[in-house]
C-alpha atoms as a PDB file:
ATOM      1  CA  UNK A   1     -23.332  -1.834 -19.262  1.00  0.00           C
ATOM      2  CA  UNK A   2     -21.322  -1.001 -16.086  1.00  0.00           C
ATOM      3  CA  UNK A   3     -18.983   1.833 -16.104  1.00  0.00           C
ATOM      4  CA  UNK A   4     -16.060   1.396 -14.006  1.00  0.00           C
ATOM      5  CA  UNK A   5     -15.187   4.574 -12.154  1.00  0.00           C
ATOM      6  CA  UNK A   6     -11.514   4.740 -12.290  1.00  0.00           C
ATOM      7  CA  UNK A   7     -10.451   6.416  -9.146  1.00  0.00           C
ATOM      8  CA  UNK A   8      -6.666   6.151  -9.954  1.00  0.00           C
ATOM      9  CA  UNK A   9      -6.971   8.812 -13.385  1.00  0.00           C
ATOM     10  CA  UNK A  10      -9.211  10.851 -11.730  1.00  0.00           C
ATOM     11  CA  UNK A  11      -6.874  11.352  -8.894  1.00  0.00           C
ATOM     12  CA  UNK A  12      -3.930  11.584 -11.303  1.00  0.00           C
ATOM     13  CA  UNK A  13      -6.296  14.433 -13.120  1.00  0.00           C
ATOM     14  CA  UNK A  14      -6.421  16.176  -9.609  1.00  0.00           C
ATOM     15  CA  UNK A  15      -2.847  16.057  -8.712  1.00  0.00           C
ATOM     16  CA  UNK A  16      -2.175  17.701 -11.899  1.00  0.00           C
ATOM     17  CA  UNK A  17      -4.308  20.616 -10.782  1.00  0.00           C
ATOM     18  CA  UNK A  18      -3.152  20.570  -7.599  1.00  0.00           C
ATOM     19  CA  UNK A  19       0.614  21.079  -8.919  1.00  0.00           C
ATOM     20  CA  UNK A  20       0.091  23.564 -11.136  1.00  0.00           C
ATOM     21  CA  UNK A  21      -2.090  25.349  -8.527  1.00  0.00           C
ATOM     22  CA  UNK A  22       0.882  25.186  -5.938  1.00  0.00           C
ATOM     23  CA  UNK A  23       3.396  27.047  -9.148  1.00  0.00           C
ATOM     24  CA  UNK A  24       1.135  29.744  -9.022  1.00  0.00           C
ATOM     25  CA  UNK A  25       1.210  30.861  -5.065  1.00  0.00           C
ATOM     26  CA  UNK A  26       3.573  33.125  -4.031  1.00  0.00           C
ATOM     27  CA  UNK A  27       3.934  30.533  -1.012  1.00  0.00           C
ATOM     28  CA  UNK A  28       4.329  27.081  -1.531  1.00  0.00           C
ATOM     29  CA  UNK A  29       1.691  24.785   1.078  1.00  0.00           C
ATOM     30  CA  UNK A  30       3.454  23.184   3.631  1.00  0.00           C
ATOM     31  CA  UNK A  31       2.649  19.346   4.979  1.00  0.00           C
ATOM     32  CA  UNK A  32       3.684  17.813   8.752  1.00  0.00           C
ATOM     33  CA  UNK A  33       2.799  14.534   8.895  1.00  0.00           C
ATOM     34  CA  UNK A  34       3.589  12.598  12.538  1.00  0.00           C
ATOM     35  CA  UNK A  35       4.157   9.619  13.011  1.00  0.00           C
ATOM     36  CA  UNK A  36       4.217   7.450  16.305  1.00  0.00           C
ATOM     37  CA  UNK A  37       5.249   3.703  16.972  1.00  0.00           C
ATOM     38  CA  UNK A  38       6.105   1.431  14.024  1.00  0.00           C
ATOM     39  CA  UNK A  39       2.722   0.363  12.820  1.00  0.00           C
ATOM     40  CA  UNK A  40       3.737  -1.494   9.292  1.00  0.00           C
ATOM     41  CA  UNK A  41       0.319   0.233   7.627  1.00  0.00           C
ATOM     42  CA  UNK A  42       1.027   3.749   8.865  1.00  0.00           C
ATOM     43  CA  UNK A  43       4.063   3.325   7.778  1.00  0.00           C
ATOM     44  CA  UNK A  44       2.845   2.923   4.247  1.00  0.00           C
ATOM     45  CA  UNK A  45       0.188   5.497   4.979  1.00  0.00           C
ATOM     46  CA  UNK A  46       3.181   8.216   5.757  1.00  0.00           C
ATOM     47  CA  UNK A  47       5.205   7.270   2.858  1.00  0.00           C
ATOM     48  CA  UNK A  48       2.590   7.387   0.419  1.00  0.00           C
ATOM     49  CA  UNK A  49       2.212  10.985   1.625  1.00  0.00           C
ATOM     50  CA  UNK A  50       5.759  11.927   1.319  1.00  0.00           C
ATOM     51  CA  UNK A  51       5.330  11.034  -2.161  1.00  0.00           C
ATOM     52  CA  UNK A  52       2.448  12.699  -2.819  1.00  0.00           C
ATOM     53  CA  UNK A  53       3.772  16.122  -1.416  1.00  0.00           C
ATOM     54  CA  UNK A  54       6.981  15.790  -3.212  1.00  0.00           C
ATOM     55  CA  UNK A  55       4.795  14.953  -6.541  1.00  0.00           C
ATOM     56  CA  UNK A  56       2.644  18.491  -6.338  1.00  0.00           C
ATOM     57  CA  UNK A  57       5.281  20.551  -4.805  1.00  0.00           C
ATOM     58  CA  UNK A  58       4.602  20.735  -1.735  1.00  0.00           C
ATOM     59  CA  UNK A  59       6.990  21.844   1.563  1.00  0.00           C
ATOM     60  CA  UNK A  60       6.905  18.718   3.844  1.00  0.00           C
ATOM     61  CA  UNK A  61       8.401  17.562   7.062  1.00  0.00           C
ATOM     62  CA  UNK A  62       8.479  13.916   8.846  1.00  0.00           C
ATOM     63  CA  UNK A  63       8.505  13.402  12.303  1.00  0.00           C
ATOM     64  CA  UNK A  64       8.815   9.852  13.482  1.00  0.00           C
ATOM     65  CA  UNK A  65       8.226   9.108  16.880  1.00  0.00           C
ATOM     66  CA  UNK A  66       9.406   6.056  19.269  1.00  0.00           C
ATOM     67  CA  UNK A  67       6.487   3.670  20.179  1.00  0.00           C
ATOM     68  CA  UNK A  68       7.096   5.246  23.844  1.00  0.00           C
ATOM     69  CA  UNK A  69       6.661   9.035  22.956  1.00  0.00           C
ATOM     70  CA  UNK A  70       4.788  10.553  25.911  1.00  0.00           C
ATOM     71  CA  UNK A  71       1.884  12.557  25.905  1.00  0.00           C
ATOM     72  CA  UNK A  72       3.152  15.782  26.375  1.00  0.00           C
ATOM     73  CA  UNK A  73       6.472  15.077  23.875  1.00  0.00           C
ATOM     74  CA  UNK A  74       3.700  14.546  21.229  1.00  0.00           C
ATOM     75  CA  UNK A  75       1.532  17.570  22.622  1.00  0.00           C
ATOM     76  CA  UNK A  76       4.657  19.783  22.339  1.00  0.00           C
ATOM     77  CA  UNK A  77       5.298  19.028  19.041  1.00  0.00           C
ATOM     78  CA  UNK A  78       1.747  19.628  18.183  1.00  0.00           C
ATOM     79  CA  UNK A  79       2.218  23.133  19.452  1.00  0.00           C
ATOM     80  CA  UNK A  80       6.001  23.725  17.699  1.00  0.00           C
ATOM     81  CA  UNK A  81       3.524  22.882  14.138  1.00  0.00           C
ATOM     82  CA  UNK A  82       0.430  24.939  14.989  1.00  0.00           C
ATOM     83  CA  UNK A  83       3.616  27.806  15.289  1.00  0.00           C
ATOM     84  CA  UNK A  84       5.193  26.694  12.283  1.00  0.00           C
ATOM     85  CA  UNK A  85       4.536  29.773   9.662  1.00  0.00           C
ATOM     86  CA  UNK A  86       5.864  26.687   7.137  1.00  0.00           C
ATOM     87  CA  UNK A  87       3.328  24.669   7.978  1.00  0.00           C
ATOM     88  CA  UNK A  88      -0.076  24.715   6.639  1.00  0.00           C
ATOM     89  CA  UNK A  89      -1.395  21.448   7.079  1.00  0.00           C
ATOM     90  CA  UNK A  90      -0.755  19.224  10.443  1.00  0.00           C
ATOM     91  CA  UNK A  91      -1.836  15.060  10.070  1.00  0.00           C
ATOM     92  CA  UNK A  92      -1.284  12.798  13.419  1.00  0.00           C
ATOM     93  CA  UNK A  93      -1.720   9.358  12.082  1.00  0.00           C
ATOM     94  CA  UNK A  94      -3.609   7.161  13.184  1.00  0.00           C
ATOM     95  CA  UNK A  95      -4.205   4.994  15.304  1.00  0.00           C
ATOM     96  CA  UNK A  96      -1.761   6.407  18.010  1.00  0.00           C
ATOM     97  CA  UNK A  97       0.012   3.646  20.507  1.00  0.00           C
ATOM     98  CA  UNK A  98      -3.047   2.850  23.411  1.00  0.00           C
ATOM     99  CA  UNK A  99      -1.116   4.949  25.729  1.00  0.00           C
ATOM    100  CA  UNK A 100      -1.887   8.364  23.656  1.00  0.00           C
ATOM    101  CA  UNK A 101      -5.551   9.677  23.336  1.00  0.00           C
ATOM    102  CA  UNK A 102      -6.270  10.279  19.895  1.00  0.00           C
ATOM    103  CA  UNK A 103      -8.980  12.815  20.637  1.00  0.00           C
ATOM    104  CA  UNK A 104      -6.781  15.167  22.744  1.00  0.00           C
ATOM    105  CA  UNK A 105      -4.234  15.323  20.153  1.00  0.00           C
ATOM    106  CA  UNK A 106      -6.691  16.357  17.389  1.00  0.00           C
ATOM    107  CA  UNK A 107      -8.328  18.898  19.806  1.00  0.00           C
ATOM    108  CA  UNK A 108      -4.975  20.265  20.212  1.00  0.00           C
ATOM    109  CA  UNK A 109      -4.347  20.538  16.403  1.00  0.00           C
ATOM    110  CA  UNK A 110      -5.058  24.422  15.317  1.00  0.00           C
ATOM    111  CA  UNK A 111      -8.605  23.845  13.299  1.00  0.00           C
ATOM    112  CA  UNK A 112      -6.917  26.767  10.603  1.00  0.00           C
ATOM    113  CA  UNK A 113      -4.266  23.531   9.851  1.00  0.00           C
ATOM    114  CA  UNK A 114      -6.312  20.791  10.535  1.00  0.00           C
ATOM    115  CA  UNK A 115      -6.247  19.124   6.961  1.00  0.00           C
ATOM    116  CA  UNK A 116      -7.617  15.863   8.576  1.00  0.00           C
ATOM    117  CA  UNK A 117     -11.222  17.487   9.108  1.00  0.00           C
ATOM    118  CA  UNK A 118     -11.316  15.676  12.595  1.00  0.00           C
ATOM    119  CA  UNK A 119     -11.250  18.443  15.090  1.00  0.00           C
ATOM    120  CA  UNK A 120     -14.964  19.363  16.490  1.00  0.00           C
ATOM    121  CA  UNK A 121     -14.729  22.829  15.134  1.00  0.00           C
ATOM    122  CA  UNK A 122     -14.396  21.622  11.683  1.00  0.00           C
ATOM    123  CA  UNK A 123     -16.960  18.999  11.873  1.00  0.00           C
ATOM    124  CA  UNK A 124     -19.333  21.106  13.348  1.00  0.00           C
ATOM    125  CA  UNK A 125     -18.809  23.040   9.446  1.00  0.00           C
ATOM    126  CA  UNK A 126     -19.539  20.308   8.020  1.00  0.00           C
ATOM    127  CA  UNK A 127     -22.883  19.730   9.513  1.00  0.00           C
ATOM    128  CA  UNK A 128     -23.922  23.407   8.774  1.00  0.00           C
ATOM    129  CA  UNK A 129     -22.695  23.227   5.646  1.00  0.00           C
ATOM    130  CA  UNK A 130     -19.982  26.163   6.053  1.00  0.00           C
ATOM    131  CA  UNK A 131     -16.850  24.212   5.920  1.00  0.00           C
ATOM    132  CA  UNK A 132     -13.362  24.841   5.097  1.00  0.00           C
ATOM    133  CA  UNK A 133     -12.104  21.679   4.514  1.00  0.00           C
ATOM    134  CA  UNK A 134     -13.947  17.722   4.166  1.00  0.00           C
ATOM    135  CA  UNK A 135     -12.618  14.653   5.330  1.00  0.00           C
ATOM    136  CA  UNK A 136     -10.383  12.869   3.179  1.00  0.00           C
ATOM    137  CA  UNK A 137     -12.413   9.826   2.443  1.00  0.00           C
ATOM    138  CA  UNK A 138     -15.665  10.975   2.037  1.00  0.00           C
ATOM    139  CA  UNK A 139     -14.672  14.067  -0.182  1.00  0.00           C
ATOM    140  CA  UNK A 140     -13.003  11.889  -2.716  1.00  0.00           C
ATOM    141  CA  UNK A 141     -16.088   9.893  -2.614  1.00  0.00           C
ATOM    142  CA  UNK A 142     -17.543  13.323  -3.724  1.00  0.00           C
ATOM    143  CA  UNK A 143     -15.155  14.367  -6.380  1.00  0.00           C
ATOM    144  CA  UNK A 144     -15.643  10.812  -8.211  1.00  0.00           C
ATOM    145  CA  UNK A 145     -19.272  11.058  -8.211  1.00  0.00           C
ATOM    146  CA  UNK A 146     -18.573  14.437  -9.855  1.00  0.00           C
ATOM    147  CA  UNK A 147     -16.469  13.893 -12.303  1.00  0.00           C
ATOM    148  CA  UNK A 148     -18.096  10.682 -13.425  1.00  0.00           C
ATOM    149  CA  UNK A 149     -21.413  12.926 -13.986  1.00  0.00           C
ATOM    150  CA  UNK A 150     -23.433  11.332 -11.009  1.00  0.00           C
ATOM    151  CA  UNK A 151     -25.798  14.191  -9.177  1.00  0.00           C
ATOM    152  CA  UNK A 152     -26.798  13.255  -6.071  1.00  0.00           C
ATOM    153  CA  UNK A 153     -30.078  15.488  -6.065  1.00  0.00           C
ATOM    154  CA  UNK A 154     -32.782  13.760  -5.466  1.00  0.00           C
ATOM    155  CA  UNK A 155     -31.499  10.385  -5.608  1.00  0.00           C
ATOM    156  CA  UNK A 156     -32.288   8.127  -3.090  1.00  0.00           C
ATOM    157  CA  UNK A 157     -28.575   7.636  -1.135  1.00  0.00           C
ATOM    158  CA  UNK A 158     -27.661   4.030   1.384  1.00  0.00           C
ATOM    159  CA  UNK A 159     -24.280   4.739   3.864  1.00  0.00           C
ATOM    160  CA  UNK A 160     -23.203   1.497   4.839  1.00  0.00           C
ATOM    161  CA  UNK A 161     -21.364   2.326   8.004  1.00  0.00           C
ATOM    162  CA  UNK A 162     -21.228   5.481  10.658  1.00  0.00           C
ATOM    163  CA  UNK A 163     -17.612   6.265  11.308  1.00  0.00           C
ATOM    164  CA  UNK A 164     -16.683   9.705  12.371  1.00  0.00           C
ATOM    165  CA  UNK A 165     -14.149   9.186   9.553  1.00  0.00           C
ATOM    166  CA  UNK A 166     -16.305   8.298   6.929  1.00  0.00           C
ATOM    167  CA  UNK A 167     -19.647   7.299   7.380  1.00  0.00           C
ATOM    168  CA  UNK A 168     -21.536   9.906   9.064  1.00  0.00           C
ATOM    169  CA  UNK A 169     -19.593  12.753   7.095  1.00  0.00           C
ATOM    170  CA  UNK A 170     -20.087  11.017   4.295  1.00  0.00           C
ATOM    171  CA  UNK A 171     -24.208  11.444   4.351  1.00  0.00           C
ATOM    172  CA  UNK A 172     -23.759  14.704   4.994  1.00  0.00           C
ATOM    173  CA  UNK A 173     -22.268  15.678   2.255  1.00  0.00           C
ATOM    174  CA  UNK A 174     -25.092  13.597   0.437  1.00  0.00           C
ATOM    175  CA  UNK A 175     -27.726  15.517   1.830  1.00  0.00           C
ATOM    176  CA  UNK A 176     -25.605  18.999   1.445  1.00  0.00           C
ATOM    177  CA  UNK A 177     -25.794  17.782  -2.299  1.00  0.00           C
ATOM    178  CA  UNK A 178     -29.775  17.216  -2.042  1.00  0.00           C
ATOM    179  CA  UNK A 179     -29.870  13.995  -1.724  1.00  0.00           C
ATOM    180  CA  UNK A 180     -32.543  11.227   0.603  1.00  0.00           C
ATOM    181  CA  UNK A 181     -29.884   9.362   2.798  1.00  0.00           C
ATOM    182  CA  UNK A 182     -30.131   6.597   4.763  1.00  0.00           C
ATOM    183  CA  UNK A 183     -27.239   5.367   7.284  1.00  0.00           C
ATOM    184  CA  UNK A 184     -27.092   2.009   8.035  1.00  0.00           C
ATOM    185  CA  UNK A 185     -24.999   0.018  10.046  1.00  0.00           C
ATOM    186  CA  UNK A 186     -25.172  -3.322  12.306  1.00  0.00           C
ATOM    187  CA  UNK A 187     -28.273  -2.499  14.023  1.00  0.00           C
ATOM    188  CA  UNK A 188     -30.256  -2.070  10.594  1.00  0.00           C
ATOM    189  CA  UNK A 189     -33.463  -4.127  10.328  1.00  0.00           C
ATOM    190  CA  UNK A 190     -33.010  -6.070   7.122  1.00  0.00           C
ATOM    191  CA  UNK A 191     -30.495  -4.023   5.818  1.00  0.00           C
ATOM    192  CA  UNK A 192     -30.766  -5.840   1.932  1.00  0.00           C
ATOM    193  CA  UNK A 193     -34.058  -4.111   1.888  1.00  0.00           C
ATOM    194  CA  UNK A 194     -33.072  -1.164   2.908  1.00  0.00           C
ATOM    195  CA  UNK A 195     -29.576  -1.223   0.497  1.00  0.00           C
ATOM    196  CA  UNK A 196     -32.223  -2.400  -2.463  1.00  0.00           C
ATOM    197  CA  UNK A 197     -33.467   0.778  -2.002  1.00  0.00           C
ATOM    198  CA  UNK A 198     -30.852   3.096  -3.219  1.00  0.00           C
ATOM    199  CA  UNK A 199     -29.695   4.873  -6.580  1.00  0.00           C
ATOM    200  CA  UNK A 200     -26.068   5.315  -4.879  1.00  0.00           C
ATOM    201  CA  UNK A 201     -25.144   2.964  -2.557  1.00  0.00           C
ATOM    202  CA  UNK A 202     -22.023   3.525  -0.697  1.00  0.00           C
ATOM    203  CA  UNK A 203     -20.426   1.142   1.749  1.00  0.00           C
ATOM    204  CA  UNK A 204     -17.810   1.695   4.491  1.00  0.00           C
ATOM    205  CA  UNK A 205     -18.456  -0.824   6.622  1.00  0.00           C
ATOM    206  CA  UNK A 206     -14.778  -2.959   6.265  1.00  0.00           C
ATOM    207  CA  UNK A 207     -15.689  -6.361   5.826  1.00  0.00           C
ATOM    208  CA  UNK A 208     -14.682  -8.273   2.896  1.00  0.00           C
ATOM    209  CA  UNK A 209     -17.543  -9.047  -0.183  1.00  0.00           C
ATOM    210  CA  UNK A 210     -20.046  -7.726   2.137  1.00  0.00           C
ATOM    211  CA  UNK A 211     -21.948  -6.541  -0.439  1.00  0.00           C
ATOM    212  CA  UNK A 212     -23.614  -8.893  -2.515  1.00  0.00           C
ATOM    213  CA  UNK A 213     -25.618  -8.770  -5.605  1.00  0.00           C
ATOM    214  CA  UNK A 214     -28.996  -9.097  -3.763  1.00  0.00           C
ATOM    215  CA  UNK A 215     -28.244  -5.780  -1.958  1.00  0.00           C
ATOM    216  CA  UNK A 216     -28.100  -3.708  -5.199  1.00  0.00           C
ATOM    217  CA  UNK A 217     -31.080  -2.691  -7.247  1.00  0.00           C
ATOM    218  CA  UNK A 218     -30.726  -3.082 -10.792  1.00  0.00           C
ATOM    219  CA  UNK A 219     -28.722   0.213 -12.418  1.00  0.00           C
ATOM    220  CA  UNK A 220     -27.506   1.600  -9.011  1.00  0.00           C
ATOM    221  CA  UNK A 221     -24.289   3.685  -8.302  1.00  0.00           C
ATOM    222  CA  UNK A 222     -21.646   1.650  -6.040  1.00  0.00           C
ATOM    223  CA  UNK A 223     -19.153   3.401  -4.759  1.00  0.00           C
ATOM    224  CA  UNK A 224     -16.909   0.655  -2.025  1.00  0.00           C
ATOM    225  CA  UNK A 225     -15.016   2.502   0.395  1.00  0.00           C
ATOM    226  CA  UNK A 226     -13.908  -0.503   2.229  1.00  0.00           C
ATOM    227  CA  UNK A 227     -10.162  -1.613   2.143  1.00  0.00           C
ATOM    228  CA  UNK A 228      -9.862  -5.237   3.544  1.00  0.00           C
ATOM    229  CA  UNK A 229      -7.981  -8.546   3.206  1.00  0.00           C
ATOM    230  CA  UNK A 230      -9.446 -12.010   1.932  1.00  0.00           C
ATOM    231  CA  UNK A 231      -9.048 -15.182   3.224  1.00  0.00           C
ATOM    232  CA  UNK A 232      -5.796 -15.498   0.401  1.00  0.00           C
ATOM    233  CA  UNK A 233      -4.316 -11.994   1.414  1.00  0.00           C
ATOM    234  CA  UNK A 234      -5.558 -10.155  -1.240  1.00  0.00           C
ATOM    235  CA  UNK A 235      -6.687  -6.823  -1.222  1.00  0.00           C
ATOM    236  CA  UNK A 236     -10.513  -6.519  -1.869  1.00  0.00           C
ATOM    237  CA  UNK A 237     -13.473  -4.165  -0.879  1.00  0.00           C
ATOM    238  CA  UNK A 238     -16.791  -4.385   1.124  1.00  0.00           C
ATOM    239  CA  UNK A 239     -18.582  -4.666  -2.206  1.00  0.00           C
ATOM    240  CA  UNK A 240     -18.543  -8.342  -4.500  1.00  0.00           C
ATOM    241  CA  UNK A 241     -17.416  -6.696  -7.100  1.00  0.00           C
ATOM    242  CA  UNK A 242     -17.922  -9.522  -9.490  1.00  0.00           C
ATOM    243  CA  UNK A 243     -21.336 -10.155  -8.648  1.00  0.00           C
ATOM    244  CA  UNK A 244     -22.760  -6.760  -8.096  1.00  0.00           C
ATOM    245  CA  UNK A 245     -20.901  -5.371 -11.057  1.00  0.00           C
ATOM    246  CA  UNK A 246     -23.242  -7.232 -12.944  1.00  0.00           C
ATOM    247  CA  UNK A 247     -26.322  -4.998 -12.125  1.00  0.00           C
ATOM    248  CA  UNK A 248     -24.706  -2.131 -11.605  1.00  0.00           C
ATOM    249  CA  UNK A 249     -24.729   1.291 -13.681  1.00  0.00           C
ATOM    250  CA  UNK A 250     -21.292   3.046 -12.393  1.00  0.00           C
ATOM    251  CA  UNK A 251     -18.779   1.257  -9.688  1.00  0.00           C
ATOM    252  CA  UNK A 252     -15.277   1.724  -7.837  1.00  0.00           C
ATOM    253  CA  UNK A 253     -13.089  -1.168  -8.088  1.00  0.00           C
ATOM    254  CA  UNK A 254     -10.674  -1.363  -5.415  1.00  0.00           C
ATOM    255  CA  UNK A 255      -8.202  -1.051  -5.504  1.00  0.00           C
ATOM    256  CA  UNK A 256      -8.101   1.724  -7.571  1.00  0.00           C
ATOM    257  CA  UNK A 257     -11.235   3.406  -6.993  1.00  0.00           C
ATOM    258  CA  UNK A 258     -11.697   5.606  -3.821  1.00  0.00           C
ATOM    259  CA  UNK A 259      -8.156   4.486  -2.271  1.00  0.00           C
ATOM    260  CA  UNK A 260      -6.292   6.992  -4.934  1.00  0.00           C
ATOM    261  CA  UNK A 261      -8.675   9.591  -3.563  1.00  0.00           C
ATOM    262  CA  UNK A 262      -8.283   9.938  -0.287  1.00  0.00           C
ATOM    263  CA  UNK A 263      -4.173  11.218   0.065  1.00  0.00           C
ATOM    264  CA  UNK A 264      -5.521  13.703  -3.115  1.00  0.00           C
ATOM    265  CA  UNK A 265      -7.952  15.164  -1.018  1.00  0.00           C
ATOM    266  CA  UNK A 266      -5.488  15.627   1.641  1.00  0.00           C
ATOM    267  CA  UNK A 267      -3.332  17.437  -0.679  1.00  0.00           C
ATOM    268  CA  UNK A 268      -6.211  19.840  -1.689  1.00  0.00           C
ATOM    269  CA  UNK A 269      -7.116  20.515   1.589  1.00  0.00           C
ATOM    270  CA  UNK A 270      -3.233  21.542   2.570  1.00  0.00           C
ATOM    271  CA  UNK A 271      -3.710  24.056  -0.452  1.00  0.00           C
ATOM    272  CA  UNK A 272      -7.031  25.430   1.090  1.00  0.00           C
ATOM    273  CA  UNK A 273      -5.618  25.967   4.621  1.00  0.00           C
ATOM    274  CA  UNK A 274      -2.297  27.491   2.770  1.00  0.00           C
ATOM    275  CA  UNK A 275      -4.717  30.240   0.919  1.00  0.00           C
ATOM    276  CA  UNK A 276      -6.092  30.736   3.814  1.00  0.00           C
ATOM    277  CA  UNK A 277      -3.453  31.232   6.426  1.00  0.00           C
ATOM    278  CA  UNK A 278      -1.248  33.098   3.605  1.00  0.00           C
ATOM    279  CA  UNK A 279      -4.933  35.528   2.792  1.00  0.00           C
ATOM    280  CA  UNK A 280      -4.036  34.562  -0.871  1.00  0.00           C
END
């Protein structure tokens, strides 16, 4: 019988730790999160994050930028955070107006505060395997597997997608954990074969029910990353979750599976630069 792997306790769990974590430091972690244009998703994004830091304990600050903020208004402010001995953690959401190169504002992010994981020199951990912090995403993705007892080691592992942001760190966190991965993506020969061969199957590809039943062997792990609307508005995942549930042994729902995860992470990984920056 399936087990659903409830992403929204298991973050709740977290939080929990997280907060009483934060009571113990002699410095409480600080959060910036910036904010540019009026994208109705980031917005949600940013709020969602407010909340979160308030929840735990956290020192936060909001900076909300016109749709027209220049490049060297935004760089500036950049710089005024990486200063900050408040802050500990610096997020840029994205995506940035077209105007404003993403990658030069990450590079310009101090790596020590850069809570995100995007900037090279933290990615570059990853791949090693020395790392200070883990995207978002693909750590939650982590932690559930964890805390639902699923060990990666040896286990044969599909990626469904090769994002900076999630796919590609997400097998290598897989393989840091011993497992065989695979990444697929759009230029994947027969990619149901290939997905029939996994014992966690993990897909972050962002198309709606992409995932069907003939993908998944019988008894596999399914962890949906994907976040997407149906043709009625509703929120769904890559994964057919009625369907593939049927054959599977463990599976996120979403929502409420790896969503829950991902602002958690963020809020661990603000602690981890704080202990760090404060030598605590």
């Amino acid at each position: 019988m399936t087990k659903i792997i409830n992403g929204k306790d298991i973050s709740t769990a977290i939080r929990q730790e997280i907060r009483a974590e934060v009571e113990s430091l002699p410095k409480r972690p600080g959060l910036a999160v910036v904010l540019v244009g009026n994208d109705p998703a980031s917005q949600v994004y940013v709020r969602n994050k407010e909340r979160a830091c308030e929840e735990v304990g956290f020192y936060s600050e909001k900076y909300t930028l016109p749709e027209d903020t220049t490049r060297e208004q935004l760089l500036d402010l950049v710089d005024q955070l990486n200063e900050s001995p408040a802050i500990h953690g610096i997020l840029v959401q994205l995506p940035l107006p077209k105007h404003l190169d993403a990658e030069e504002v990450i590079l310009r992010i101090d790596p020590k505060k850069d809570v995100d994981a995007f900037h090279p020199v933290n990615v570059g951990k990853i791949m090693i395997g020395n790392f200070d912090f883990l995207p978002c995403t693909p750590a939650g993705v982590m932690e559930l597997l964890s805390r639902s007892g699923i060990d990666p080691a040896g286990k044969e592992c599909v990626v469904i997608g090769r994002s900076n942001i999630v796919g590609k760190p997400q097998a290598m966190l897989l393989l840091h954990k011993n497992a065989t991965v695979t990444i697929c993506h759009s230029r994947t020969k027969d990619l149901a074969a290939v997905c029939r061969r996994a014992d966690i199957l993990v897909s972050a590809v962002g198309r709606a029910n992409f995932v069907t039943a003939d993908m998944v062997k019988e008894g596999a792990v399914v962890i949906d990353v994907g976040m997407n609307r149906d043709e009625n508005g509703k929120l769904v995942g890559d994964v057919a979750f009625a369907e593939v549930s049927e054959k599977t042994s463990y599976i996120t729902p979403v929502p409420g599976g790896v969503g829950p995860m991902t602002i958690t992470m963020l809020l661990k990984n603000t602690v981890t630069a704080c202990r760090r920056i404060e030598n605590l």
